[in-house]
Protein backbone atom coordinates (compact mmCIF):
# COMPACT_ATOMS: atom_id res chain seq x y z
CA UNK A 1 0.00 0.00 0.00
CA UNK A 2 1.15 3.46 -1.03
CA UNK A 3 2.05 5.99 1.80
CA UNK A 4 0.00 8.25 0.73
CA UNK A 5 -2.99 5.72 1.09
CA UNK A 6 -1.66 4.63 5.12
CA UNK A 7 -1.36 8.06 5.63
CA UNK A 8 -5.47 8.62 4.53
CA UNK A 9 -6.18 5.48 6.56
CA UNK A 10 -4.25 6.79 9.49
CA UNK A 11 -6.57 10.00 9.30
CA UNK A 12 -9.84 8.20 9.51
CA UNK A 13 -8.82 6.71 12.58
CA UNK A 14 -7.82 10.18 14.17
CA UNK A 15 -10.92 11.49 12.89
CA UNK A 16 -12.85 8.72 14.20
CA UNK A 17 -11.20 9.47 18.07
CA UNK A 18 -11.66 12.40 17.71
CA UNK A 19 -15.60 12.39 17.04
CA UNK A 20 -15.93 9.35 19.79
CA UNK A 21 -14.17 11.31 22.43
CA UNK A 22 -16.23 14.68 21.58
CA UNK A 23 -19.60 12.08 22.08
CA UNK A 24 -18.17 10.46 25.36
CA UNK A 25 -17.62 14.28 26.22
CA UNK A 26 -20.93 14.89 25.53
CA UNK A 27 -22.48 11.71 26.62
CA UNK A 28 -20.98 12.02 30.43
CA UNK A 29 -21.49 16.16 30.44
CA UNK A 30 -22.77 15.94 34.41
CA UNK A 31 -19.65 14.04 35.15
CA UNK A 32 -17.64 17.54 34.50
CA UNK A 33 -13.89 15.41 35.37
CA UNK A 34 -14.83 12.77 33.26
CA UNK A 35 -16.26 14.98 30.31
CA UNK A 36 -13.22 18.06 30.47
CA UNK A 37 -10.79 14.52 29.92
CA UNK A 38 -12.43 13.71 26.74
CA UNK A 39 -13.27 17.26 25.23
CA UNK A 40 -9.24 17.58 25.86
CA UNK A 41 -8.65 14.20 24.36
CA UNK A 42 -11.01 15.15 21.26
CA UNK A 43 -9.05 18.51 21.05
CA UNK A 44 -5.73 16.53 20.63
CA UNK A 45 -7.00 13.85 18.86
CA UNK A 46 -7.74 16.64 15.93
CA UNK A 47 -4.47 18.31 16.59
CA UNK A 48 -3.15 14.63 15.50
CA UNK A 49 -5.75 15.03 12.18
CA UNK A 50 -4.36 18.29 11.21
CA UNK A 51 -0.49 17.07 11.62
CA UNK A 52 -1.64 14.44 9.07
CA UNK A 53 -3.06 16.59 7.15
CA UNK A 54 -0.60 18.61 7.01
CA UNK A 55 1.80 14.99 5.37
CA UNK A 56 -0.47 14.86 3.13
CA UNK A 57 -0.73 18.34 2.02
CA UNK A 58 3.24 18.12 1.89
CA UNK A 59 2.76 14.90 -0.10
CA UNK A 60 0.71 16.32 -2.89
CA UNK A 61 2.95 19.91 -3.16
CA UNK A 62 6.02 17.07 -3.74
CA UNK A 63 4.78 14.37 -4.91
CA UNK A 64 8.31 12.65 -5.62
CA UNK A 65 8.29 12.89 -1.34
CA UNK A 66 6.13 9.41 -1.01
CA UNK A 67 7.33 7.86 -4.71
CA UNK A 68 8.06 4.55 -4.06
CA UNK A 69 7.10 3.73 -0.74
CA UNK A 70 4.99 0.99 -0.49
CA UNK A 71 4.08 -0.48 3.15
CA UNK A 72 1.94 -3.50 4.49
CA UNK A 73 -0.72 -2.08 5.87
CA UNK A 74 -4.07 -3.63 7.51
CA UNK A 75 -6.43 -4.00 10.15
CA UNK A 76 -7.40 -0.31 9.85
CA UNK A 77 -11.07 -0.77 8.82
CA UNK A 78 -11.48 -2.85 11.95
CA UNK A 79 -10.18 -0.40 14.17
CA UNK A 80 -12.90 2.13 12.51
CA UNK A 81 -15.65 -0.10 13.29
CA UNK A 82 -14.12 -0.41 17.37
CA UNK A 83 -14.54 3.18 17.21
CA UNK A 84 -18.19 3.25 15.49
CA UNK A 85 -19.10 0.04 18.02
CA UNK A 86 -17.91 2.11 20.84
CA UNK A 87 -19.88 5.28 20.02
CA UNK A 88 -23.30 3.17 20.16
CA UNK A 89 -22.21 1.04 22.69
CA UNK A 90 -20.12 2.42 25.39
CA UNK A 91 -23.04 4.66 27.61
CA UNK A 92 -21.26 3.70 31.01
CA UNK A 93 -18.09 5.51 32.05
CA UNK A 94 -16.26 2.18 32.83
CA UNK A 95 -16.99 0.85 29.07
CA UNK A 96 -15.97 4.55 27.70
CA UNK A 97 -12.26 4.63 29.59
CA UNK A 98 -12.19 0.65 28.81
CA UNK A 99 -12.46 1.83 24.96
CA UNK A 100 -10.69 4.40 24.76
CA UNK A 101 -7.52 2.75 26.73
CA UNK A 102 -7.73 0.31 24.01
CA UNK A 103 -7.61 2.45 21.43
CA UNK A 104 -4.65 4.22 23.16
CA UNK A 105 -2.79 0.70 23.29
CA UNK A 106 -2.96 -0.50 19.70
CA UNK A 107 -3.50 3.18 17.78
CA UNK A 108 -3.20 2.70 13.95
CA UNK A 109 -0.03 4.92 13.70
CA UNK A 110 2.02 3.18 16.46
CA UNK A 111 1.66 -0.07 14.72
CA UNK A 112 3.18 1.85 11.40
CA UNK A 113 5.89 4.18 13.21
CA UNK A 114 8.94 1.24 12.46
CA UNK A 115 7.95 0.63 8.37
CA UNK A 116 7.29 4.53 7.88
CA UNK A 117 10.59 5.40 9.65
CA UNK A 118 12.58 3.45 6.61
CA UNK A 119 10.45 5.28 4.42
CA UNK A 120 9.93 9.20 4.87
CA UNK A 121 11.64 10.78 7.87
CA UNK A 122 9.01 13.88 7.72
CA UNK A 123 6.34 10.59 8.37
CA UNK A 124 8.21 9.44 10.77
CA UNK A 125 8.74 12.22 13.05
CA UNK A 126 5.37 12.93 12.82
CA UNK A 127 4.27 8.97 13.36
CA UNK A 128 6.47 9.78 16.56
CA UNK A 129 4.36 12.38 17.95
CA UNK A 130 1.32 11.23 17.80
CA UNK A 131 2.44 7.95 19.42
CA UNK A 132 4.07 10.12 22.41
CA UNK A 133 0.87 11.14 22.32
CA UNK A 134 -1.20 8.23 22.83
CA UNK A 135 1.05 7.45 25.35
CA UNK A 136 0.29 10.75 27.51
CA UNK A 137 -3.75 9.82 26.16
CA UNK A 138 -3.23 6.34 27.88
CA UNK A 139 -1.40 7.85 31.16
CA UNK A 140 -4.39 10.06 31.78
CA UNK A 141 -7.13 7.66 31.17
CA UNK A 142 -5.60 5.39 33.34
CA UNK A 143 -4.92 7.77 36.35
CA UNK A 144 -8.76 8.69 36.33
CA UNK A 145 -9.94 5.01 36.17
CA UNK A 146 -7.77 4.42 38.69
CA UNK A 147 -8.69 7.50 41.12
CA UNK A 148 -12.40 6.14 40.26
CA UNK A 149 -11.61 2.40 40.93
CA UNK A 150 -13.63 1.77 37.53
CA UNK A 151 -12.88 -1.96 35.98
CA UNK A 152 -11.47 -1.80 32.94
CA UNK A 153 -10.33 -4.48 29.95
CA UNK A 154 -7.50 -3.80 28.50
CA UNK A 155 -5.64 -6.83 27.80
CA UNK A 156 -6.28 -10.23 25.83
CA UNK A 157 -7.97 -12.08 28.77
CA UNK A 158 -10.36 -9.47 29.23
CA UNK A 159 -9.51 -9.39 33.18
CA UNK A 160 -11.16 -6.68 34.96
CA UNK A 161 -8.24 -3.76 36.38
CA UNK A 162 -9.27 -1.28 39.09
């Protein structure tokens, strides 16, 4: 698959976040901790639109930037339907921070970051950010499930975590 077509993929699933944190927002507005953490999380999760936007806008300027890179790419469209599943799905706050530590654990661009860093260094250092990130995304989710003792799933056994 062609850069530029990862790099389209890679915005749907920002996009997507970013709408499913703005509903959780909106969906938990009496819980004003709960719903500030996800308006900020929607807020960065469009900053990390715009930066790849911004490759892409790059990428069609100079086109000869992405010319001949070609990377193995899947499992996106699942990841969009998570996201879509979670939106109808998750109404308690324990299934939203379940969800969207998930999606903070396995986002689209981390799994990309080591076949676009042979590729395009601009990518790359971008890729980088955003899974910094994700990484800060996860941290905070985590310390508010924790100070609320919600359960949580987050790994392949589905075992509940305080």
């Amino acid at each position: 698959m062609k850069i530029k077509a990862v790099l389209e993929d890679i915005l749907k699933v920002e996009e997507g976040l970013e709408d499913l944190y703005r509903t959780f927002a909106e969906r938990f507005e009496d819980d004003e901790e709960l719903s500030e953490l996800f308006r900020q999380l929607s807020y960065e999760e469009k900053s990390h639109a715009d930066l790849v936007r911004f490759q892409l806008d790059l990428g069609r300027h100079k086109p000869e930037r992405f010319d001949g890179i070609d990377v193995n790419w899947a499992g996106v469209q699942g990841t969009l339907g998570e996201i879509e599943k979670a939106r109808e799905t998750a109404h308690r706050v324990d299934d939203a921070l379940t969800s969207a530590l998930i999606f903070e654990t396995s986002n689209a661009e981390q799994q990309m970051a080591e076949v676009v860093a042979l590729c395009s260094p601009g990518v790359t250092d971008m890729l980088d950010r955003l899974s910094r990130e994700s990484g800060d995304h996860f941290a905070r989710l985590q310390r508010l499930a924790e100070k609320r003792k919600a359960l949580v799933w987050i790994d392949d056994e589905e075992e509940a975590r305080p």
